[in-house]
C-alpha atoms as a PDB file:
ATOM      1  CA  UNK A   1      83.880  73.406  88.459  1.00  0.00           C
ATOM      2  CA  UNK A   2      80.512  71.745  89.315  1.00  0.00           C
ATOM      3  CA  UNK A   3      77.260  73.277  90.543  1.00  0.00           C
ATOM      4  CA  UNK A   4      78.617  71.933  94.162  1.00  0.00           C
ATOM      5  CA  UNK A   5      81.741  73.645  94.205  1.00  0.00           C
ATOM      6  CA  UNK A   6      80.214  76.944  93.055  1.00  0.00           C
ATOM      7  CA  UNK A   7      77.819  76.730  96.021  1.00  0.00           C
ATOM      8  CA  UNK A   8      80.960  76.355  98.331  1.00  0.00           C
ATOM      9  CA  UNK A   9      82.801  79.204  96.816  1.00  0.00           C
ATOM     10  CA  UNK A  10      79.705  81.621  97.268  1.00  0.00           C
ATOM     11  CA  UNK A  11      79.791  79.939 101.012  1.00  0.00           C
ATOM     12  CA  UNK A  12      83.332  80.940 101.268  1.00  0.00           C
ATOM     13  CA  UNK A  13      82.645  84.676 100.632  1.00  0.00           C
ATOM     14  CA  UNK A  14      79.712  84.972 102.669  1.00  0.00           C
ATOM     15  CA  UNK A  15      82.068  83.427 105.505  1.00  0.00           C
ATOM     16  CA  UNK A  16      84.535  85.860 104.486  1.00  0.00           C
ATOM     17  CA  UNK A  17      81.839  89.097 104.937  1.00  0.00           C
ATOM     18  CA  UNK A  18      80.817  87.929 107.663  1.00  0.00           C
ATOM     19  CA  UNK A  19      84.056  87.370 109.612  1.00  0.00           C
ATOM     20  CA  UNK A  20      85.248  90.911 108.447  1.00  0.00           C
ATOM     21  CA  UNK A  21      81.738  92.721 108.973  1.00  0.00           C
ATOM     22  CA  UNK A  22      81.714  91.106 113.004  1.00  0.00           C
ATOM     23  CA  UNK A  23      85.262  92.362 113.663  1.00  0.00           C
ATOM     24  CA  UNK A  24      86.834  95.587 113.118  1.00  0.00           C
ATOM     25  CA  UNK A  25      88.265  94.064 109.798  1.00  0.00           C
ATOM     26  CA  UNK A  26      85.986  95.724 107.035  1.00  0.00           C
ATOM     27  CA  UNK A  27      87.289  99.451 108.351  1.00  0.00           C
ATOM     28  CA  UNK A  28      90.308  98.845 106.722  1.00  0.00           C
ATOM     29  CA  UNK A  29      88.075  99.025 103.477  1.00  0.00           C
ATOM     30  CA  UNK A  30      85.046 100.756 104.166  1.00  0.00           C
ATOM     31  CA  UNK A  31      83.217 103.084 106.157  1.00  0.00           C
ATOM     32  CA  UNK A  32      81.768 102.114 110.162  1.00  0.00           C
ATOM     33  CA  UNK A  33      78.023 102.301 108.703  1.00  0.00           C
ATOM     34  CA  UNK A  34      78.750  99.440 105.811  1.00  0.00           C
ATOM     35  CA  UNK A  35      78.954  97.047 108.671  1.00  0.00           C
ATOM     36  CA  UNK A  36      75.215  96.051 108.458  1.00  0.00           C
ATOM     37  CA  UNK A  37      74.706  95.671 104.863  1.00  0.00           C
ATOM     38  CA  UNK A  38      78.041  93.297 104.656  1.00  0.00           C
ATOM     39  CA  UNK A  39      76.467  91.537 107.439  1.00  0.00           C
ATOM     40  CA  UNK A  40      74.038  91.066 105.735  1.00  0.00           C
ATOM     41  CA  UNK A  41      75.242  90.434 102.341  1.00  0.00           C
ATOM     42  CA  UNK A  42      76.621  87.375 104.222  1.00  0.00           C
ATOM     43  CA  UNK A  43      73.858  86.259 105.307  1.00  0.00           C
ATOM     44  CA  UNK A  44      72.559  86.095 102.084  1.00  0.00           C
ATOM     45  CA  UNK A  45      75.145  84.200 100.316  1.00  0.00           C
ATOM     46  CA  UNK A  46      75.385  81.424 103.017  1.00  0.00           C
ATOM     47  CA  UNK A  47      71.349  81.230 102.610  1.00  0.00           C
ATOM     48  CA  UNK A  48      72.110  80.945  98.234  1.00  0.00           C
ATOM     49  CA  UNK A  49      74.881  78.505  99.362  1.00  0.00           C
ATOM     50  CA  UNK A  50      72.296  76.006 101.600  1.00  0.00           C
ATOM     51  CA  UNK A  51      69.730  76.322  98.584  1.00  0.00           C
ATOM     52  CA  UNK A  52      72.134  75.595  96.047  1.00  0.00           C
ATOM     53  CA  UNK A  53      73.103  72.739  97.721  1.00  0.00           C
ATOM     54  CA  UNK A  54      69.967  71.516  98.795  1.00  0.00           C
ATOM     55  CA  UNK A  55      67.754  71.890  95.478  1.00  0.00           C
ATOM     56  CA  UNK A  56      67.373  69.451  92.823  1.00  0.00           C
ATOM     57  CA  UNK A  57      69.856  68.781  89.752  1.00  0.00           C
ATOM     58  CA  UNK A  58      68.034  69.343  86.442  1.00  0.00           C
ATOM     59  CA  UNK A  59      66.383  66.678  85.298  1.00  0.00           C
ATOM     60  CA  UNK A  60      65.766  64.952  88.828  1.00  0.00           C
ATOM     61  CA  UNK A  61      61.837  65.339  87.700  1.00  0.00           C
ATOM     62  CA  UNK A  62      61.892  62.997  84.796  1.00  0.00           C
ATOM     63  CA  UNK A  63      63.663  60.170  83.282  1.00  0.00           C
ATOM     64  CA  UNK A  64      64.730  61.773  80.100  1.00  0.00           C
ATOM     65  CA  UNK A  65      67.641  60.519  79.075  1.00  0.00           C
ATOM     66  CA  UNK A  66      68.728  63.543  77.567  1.00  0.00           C
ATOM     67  CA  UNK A  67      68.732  65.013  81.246  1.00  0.00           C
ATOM     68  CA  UNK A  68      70.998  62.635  82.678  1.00  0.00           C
ATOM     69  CA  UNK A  69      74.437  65.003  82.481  1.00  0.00           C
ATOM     70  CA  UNK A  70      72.502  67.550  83.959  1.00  0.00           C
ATOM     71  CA  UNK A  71      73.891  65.935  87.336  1.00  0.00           C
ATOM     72  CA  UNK A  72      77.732  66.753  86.244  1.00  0.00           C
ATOM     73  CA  UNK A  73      76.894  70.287  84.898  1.00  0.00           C
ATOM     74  CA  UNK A  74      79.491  72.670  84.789  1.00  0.00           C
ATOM     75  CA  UNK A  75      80.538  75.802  85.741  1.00  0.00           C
ATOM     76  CA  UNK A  76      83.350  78.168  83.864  1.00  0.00           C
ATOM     77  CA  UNK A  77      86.509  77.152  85.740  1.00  0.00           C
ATOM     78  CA  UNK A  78      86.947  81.348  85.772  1.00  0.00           C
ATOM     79  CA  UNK A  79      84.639  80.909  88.995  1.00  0.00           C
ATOM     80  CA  UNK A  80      87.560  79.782  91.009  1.00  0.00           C
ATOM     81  CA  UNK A  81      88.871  83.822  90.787  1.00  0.00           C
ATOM     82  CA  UNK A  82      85.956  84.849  93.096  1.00  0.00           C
ATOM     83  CA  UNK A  83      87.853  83.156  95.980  1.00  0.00           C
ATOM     84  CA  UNK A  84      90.908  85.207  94.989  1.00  0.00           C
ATOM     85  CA  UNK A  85      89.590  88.309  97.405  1.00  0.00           C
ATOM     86  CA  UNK A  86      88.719  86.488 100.561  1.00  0.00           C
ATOM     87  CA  UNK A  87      92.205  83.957 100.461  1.00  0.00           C
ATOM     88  CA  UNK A  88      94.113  87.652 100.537  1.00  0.00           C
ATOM     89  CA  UNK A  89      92.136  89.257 103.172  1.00  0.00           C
ATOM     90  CA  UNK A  90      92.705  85.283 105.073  1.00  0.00           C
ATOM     91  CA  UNK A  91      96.234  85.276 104.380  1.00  0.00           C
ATOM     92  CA  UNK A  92      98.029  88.318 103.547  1.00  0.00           C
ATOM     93  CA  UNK A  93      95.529  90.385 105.599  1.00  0.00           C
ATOM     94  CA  UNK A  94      96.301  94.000 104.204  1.00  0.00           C
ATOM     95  CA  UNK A  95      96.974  96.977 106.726  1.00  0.00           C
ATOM     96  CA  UNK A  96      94.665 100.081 106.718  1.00  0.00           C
ATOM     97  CA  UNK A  97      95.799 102.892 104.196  1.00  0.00           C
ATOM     98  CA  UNK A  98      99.238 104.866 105.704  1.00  0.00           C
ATOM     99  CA  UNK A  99     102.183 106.850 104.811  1.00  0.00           C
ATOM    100  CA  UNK A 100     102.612 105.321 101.522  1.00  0.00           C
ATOM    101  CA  UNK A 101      99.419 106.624 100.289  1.00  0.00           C
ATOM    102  CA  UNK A 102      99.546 110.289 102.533  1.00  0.00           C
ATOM    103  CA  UNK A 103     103.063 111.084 100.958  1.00  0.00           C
ATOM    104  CA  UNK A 104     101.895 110.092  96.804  1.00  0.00           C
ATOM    105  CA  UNK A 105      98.596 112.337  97.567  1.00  0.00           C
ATOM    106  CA  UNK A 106     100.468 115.045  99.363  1.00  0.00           C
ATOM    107  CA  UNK A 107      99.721 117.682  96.055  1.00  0.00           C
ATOM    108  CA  UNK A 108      96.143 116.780  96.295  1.00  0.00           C
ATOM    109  CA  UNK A 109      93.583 119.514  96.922  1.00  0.00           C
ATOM    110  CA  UNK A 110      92.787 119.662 100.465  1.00  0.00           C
ATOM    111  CA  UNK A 111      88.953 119.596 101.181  1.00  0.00           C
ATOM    112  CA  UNK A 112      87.525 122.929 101.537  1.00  0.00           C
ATOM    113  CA  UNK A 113      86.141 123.987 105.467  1.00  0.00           C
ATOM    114  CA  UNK A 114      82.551 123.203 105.347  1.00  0.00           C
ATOM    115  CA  UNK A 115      79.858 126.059 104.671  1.00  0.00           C
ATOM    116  CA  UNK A 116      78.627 125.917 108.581  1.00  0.00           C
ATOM    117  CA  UNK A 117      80.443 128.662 110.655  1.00  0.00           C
ATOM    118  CA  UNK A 118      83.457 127.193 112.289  1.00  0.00           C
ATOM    119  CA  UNK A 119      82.858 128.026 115.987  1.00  0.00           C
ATOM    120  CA  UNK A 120      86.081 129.316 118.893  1.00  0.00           C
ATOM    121  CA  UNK A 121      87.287 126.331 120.309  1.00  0.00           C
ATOM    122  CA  UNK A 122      86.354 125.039 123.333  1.00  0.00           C
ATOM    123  CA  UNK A 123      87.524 126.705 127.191  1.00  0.00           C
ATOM    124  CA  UNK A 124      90.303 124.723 128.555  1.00  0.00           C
ATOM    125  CA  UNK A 125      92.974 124.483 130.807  1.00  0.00           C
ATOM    126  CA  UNK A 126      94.375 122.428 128.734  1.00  0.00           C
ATOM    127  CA  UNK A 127      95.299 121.329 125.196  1.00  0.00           C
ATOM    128  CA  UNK A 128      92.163 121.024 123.038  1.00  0.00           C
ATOM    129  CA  UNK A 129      91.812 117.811 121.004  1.00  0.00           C
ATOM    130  CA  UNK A 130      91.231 118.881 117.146  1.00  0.00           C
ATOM    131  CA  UNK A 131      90.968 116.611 114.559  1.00  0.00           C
ATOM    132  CA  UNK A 132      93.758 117.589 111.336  1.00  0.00           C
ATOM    133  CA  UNK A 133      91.745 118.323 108.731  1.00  0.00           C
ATOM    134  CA  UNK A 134      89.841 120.507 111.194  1.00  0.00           C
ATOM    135  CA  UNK A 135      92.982 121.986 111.903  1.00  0.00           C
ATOM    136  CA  UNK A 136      93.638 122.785 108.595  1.00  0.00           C
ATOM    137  CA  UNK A 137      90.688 124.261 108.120  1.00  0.00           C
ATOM    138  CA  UNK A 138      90.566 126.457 110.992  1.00  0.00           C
ATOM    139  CA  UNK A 139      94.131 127.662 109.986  1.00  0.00           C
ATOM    140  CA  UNK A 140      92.792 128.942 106.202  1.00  0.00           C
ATOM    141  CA  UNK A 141      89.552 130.228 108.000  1.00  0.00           C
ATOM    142  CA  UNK A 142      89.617 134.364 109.460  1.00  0.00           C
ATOM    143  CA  UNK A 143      93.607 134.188 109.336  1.00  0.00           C
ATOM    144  CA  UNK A 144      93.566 130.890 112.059  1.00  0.00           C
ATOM    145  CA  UNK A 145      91.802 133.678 114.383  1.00  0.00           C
ATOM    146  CA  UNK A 146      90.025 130.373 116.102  1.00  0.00           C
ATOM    147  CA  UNK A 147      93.131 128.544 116.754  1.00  0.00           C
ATOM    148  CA  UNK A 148      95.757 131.478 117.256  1.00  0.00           C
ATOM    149  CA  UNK A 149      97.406 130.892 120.504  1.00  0.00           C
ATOM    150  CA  UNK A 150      95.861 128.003 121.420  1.00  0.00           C
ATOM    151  CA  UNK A 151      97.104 124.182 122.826  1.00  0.00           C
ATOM    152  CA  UNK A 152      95.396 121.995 120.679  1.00  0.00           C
ATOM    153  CA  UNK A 153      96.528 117.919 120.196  1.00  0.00           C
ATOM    154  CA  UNK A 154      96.289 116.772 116.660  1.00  0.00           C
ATOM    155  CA  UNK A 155      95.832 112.568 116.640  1.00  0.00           C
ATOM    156  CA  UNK A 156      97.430 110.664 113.584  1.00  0.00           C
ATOM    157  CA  UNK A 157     100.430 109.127 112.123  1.00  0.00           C
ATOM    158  CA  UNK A 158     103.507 109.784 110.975  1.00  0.00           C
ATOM    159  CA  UNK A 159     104.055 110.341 107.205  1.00  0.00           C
ATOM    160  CA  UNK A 160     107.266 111.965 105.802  1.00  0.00           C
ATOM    161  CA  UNK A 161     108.910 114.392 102.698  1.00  0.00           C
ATOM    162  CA  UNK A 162     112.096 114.440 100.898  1.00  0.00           C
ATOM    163  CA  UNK A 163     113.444 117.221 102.727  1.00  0.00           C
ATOM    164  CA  UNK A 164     113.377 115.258 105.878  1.00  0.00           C
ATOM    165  CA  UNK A 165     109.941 117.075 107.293  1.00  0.00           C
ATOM    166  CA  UNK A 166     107.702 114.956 109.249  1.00  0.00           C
ATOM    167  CA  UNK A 167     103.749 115.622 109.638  1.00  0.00           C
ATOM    168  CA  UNK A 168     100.980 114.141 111.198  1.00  0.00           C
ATOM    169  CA  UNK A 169      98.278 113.158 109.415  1.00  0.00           C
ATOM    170  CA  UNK A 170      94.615 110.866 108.706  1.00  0.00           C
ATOM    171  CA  UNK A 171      93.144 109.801 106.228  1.00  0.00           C
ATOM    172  CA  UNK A 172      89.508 110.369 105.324  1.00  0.00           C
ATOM    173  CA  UNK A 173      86.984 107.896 103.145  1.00  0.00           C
ATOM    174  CA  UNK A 174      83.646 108.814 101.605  1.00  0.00           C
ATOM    175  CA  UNK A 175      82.645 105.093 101.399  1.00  0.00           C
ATOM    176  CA  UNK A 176      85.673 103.278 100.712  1.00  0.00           C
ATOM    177  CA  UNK A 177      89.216 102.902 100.791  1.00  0.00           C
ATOM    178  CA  UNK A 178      88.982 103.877  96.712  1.00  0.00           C
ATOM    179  CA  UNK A 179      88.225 107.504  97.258  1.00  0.00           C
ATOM    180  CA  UNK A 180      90.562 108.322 100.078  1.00  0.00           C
ATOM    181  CA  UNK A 181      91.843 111.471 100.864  1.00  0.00           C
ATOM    182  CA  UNK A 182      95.078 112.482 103.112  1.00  0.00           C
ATOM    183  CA  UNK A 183      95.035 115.644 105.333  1.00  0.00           C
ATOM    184  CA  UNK A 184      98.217 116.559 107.291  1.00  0.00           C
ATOM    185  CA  UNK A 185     100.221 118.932 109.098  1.00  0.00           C
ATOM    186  CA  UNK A 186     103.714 120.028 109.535  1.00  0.00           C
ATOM    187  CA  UNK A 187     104.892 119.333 113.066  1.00  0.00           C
ATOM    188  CA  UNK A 188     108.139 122.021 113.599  1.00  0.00           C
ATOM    189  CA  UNK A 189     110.586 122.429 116.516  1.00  0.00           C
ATOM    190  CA  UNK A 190     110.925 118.484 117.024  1.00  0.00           C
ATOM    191  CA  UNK A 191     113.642 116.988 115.144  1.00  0.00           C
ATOM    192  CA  UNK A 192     113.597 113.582 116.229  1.00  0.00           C
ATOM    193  CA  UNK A 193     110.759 112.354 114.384  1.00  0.00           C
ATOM    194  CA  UNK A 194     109.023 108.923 115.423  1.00  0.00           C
ATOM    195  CA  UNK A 195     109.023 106.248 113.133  1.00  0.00           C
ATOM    196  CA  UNK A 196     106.816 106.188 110.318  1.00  0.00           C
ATOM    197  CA  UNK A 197     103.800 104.928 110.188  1.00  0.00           C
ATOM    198  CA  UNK A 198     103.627 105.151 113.770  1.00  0.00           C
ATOM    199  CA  UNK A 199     100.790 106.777 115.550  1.00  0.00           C
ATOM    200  CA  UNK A 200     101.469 109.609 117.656  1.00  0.00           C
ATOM    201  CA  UNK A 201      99.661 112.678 119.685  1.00  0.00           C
ATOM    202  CA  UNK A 202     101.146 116.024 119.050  1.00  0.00           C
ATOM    203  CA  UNK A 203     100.249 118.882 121.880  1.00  0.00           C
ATOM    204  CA  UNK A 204     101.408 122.302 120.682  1.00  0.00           C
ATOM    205  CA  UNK A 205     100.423 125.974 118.679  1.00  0.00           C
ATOM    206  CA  UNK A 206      99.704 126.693 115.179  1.00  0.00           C
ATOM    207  CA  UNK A 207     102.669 128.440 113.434  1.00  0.00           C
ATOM    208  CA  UNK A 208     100.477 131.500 112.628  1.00  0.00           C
ATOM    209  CA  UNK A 209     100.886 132.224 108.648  1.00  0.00           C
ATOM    210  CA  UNK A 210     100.579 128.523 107.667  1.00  0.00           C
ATOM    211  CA  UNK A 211      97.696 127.310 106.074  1.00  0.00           C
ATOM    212  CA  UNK A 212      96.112 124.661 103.100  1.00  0.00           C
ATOM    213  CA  UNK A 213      97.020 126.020  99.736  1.00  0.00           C
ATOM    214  CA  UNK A 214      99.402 128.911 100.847  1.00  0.00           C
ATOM    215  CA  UNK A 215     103.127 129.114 100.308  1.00  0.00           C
ATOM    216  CA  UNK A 216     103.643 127.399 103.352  1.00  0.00           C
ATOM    217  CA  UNK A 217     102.026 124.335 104.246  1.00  0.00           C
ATOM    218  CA  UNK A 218      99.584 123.744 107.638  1.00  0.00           C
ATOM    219  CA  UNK A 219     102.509 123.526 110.675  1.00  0.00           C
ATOM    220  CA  UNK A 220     102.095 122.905 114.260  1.00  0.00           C
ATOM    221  CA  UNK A 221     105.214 123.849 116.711  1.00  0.00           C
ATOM    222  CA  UNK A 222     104.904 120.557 119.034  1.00  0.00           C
ATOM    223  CA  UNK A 223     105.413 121.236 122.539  1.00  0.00           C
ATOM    224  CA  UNK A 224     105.384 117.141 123.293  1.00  0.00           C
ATOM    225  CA  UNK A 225     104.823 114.111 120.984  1.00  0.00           C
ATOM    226  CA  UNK A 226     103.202 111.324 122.461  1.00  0.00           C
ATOM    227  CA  UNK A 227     103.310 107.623 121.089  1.00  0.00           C
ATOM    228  CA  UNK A 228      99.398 105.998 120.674  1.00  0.00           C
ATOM    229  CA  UNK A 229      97.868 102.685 119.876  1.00  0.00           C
ATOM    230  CA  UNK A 230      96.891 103.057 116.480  1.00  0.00           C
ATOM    231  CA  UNK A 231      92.910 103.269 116.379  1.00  0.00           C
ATOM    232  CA  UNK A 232      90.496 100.444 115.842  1.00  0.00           C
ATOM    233  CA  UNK A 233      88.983 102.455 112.969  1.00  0.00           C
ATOM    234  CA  UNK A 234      92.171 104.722 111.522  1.00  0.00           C
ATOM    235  CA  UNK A 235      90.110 106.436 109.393  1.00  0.00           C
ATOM    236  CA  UNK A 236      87.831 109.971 109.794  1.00  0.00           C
END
């Protein structure tokens, strides 16, 4: 590989950043606020690219003889593996994390409710949008006290068990798509469960006694299950 065609590989990933940072692309893989650094990351590697290209060979000062292959230097043909990231995300273009991970993480530890006192819901008339892992919490928190008797609508997709139970459920990343973590709940007294991987909006009541870590896990008893577009970002 020459100096030339190393400065059009590192042109190739900064094209690449930048095409996933200015789309909704790069929240398949990392968090909303790593847009502007990859944007800028970009940036920067189609700036190295220009100088690379544009600054003199070594040896272009002098007429040393011994400088003269300096013009056909090389670069380890292991270079060409860089591009291997940015042809996937061009060609297979890889879905945000799902089912497949929710349902091998299932045994996972669910994240403990945070420190801050977790205030009464809301006054509606209506169903109360709570996100699941806030619903998980709540229902492990003062025996679900904040969310007994209440229509709330839990937002996510559908994962499944073995023993046929479906739940809905999100997935939540620190920084990246590395360290995520699944929360879901049960979702009882509707049998004919939507197709996996599919987003959905459940409306219904906690089944009072269910909760993270307890012999039965988190459930909802869905009054209506709605189909949704999945979300631009599908993580929390």
């Amino acid at each position: 590989m020459t100096r030339t065609t190393q400065a059009l590989v590192v042109g190739f990933l900064g094209a690449v950043l930048l095409r996933l940072a200015l789309g909704d692309g790069y929240l398949r893989y990392v968090t909303s606020w790593m847009k502007w650094p990859l944007v800028a990351t970009g940036v920067v590697l189609l700036g190295l690219t220009v100088w690379m290209l544009l600054r003199p060979a070594p040896g272009d000062h002098d007429g040393d003889d011994d400088h003269d292959d300096a013009h056909d230097h090389k670069v380890p043909a292991m270079t060409w593996l860089a591009i291997v990231p940015g042809v996937i995300v061009f060609v297979a273009s890889p879905p945000s994390l799902g089912a497949y991970l929710a349902e091998r993480r299932a045994d996972d530890p669910v994240a403990a409710a945070p420190d801050a006192e977790i205030l009464p819901l809301p006054a509606s008339d209506g169903p109360v949008d709570v996100e699941v892992a806030e619903f998980m919490w709540r229902a492990g928190v003062e025996d679900g006290s904040t969310i007994k008797d209440r229509d709330v609508r839990l937002t996510g997709f559908v994962s499944t068990d073995e023993n046929g139970n479906w739940y809905v459920t999100r997935i939540a990343i620190a920084c990246c798509a590395a360290d995520a973590s699944a929360s879901r709940v049960r979702v009882e007294d509707y049998d004919d469960a939507p197709e996996r991987d599919s987003w959905v909006a459940v409306t219904g009541r906690w089944v009072e006694g269910t909760a993270p870590g307890g012999k039965s896990e988190t459930a909802i008893e869905a009054a209506s299950v709605e189909p949704r577009e999945a979300p631009a970002n599908t993580y929390q």
